[in-house]
C-alpha atoms as a PDB file:
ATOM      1  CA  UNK A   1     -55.788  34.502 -89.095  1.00  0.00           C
ATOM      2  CA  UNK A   2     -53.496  35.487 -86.681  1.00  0.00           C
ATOM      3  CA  UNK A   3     -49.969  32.356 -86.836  1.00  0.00           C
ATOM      4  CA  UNK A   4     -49.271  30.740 -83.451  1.00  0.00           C
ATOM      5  CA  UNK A   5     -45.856  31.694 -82.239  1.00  0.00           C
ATOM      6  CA  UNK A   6     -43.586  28.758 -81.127  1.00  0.00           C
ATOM      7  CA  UNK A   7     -40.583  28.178 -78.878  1.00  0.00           C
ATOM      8  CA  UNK A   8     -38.567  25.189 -78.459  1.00  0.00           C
ATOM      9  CA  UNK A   9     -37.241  24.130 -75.799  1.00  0.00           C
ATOM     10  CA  UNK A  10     -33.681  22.352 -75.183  1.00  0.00           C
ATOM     11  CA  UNK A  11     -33.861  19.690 -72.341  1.00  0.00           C
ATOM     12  CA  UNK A  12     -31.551  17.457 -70.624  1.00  0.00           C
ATOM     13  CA  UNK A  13     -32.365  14.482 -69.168  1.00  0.00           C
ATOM     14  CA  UNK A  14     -30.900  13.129 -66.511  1.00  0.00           C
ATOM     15  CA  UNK A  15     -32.235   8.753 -65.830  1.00  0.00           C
ATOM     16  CA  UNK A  16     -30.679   5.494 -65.186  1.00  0.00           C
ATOM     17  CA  UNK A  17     -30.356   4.092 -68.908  1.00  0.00           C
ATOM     18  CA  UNK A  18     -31.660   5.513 -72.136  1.00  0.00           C
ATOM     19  CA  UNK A  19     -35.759   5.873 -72.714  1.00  0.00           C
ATOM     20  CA  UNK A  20     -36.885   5.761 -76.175  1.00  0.00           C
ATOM     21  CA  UNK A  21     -38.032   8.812 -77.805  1.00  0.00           C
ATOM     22  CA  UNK A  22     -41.895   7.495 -77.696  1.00  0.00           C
ATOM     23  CA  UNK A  23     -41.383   6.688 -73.996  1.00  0.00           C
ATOM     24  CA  UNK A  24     -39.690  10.175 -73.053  1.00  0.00           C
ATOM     25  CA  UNK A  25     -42.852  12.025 -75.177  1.00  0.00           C
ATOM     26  CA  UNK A  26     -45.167  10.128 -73.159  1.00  0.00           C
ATOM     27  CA  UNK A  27     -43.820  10.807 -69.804  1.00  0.00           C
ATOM     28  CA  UNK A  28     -43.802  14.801 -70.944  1.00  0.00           C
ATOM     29  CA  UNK A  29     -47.147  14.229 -72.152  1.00  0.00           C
ATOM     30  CA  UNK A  30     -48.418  13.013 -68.882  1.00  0.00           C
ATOM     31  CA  UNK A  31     -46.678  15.689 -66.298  1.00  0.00           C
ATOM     32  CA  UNK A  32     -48.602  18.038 -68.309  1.00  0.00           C
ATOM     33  CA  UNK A  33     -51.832  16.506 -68.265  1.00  0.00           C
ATOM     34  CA  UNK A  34     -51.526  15.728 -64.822  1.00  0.00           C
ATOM     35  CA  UNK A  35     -51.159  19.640 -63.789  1.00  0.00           C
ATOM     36  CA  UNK A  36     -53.499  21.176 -66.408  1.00  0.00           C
ATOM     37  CA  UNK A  37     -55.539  18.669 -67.093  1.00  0.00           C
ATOM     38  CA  UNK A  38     -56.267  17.302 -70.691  1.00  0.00           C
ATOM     39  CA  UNK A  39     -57.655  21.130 -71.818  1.00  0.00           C
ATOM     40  CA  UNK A  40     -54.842  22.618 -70.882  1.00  0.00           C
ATOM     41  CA  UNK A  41     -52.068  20.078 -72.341  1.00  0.00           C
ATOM     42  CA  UNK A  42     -54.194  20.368 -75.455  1.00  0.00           C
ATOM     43  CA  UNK A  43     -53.492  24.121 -75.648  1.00  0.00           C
ATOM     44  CA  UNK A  44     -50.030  23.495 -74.930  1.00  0.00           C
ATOM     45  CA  UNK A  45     -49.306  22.408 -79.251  1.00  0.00           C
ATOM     46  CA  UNK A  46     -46.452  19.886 -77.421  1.00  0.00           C
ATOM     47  CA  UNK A  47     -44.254  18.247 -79.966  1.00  0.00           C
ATOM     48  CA  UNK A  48     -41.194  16.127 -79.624  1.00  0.00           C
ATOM     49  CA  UNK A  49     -38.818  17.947 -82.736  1.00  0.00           C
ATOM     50  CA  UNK A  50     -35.223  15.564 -81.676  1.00  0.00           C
ATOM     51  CA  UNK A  51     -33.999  13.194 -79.314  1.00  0.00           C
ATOM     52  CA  UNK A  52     -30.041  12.660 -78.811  1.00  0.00           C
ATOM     53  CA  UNK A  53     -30.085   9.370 -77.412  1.00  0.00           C
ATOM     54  CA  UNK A  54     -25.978   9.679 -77.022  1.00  0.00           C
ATOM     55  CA  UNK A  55     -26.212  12.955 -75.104  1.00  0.00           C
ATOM     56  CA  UNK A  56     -29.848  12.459 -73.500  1.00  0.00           C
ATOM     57  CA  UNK A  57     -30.859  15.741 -75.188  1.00  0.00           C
ATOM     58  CA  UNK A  58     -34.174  16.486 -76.491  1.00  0.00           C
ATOM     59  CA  UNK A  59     -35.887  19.609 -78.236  1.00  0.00           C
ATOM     60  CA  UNK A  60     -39.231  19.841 -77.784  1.00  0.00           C
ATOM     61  CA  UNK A  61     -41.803  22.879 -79.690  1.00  0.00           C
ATOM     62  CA  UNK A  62     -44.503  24.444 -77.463  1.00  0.00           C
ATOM     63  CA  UNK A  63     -46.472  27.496 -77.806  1.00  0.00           C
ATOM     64  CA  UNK A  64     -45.104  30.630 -76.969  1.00  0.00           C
ATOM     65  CA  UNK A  65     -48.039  31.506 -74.396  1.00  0.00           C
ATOM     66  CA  UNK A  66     -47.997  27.821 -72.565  1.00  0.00           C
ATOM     67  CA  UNK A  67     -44.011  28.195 -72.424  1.00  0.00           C
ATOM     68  CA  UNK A  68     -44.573  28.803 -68.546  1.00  0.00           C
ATOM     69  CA  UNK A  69     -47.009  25.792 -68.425  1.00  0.00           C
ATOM     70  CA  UNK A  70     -44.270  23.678 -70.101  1.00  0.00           C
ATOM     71  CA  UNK A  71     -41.196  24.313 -67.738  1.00  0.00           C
ATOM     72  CA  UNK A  72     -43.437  23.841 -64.696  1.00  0.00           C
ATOM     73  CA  UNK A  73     -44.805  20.372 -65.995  1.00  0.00           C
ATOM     74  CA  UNK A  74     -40.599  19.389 -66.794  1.00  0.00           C
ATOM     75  CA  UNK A  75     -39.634  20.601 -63.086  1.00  0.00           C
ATOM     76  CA  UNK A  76     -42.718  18.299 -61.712  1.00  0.00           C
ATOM     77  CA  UNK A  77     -41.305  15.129 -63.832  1.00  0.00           C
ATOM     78  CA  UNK A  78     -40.025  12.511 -61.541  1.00  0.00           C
ATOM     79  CA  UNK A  79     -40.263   9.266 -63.786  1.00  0.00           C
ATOM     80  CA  UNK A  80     -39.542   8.229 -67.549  1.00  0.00           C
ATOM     81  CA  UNK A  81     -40.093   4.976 -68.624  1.00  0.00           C
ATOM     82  CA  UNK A  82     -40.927   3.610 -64.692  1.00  0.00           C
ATOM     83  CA  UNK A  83     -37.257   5.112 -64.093  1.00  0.00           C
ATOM     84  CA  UNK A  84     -36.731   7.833 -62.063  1.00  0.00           C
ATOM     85  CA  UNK A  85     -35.624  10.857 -63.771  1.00  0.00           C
ATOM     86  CA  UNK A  86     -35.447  14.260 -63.794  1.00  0.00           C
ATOM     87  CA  UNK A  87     -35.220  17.248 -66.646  1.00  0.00           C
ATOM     88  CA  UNK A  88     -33.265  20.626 -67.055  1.00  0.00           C
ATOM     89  CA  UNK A  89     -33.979  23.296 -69.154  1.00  0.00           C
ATOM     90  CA  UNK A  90     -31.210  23.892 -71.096  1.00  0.00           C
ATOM     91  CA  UNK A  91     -31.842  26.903 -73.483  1.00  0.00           C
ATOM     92  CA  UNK A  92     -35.334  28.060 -74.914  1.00  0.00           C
ATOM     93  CA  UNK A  93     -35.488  29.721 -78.312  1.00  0.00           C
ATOM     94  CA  UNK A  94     -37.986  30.834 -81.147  1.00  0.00           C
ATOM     95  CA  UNK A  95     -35.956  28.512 -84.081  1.00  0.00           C
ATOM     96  CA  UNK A  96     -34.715  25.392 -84.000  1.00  0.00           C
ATOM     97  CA  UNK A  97     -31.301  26.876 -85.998  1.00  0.00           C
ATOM     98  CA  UNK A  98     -30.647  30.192 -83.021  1.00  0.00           C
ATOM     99  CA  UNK A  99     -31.111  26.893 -80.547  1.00  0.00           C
ATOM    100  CA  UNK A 100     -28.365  24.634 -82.201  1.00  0.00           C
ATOM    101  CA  UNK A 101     -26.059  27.240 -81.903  1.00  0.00           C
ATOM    102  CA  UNK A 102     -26.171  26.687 -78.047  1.00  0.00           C
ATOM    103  CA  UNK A 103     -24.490  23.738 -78.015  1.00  0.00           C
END
């Protein structure tokens, strides 16, 4: 059994106030859906890891072969929580600890 190789993903969001972390999942949740469908968001193994409600920074895991799939769905994000918004790719990396060290 071959193990799924995972990236996560450092992302700043940038919205009038502060979504909750359920709220910010769901809005990543449905960008995705809406360009691949429900298949391909399935494949994507999405996964909210943190959310730094201070900083409006969030790492979120994909899979290493829907990491282009991913970024595209962030760029196409316009709203979080019925507020506009809109999401930057800080750093992408393959742990969590090499990822920290960006900031």
């Amino acid at each position: 059994m071959k193990r799924i190789k995972r990236r996560y993903l450092a992302i700043q969001l940038e919205c009038e106030g502060t979504p909750t972390e359920r709220e910010l999942l769901d809005a990543v949740w449905a960008s995705v859906t809406r360009l691949y469908g429900e298949v391909g968001a399935s494949l994507t193994g999405l996964a909210l890891i943190d959310f730094d409600v201070e900083h409006k920074i969030a790492v979120v895991r994909c899979t290493l072969a829907s990491l282009p799939s991913v970024r595209a769905s962030l760029a196409a994000l316009t709203r979080v929580a019925d507020r506009e918004a809109t999401m930057h790719v800080l750093a992408v990396s393959g742990t969590i600890k090499a990822l920290s060290s960006h900031f």
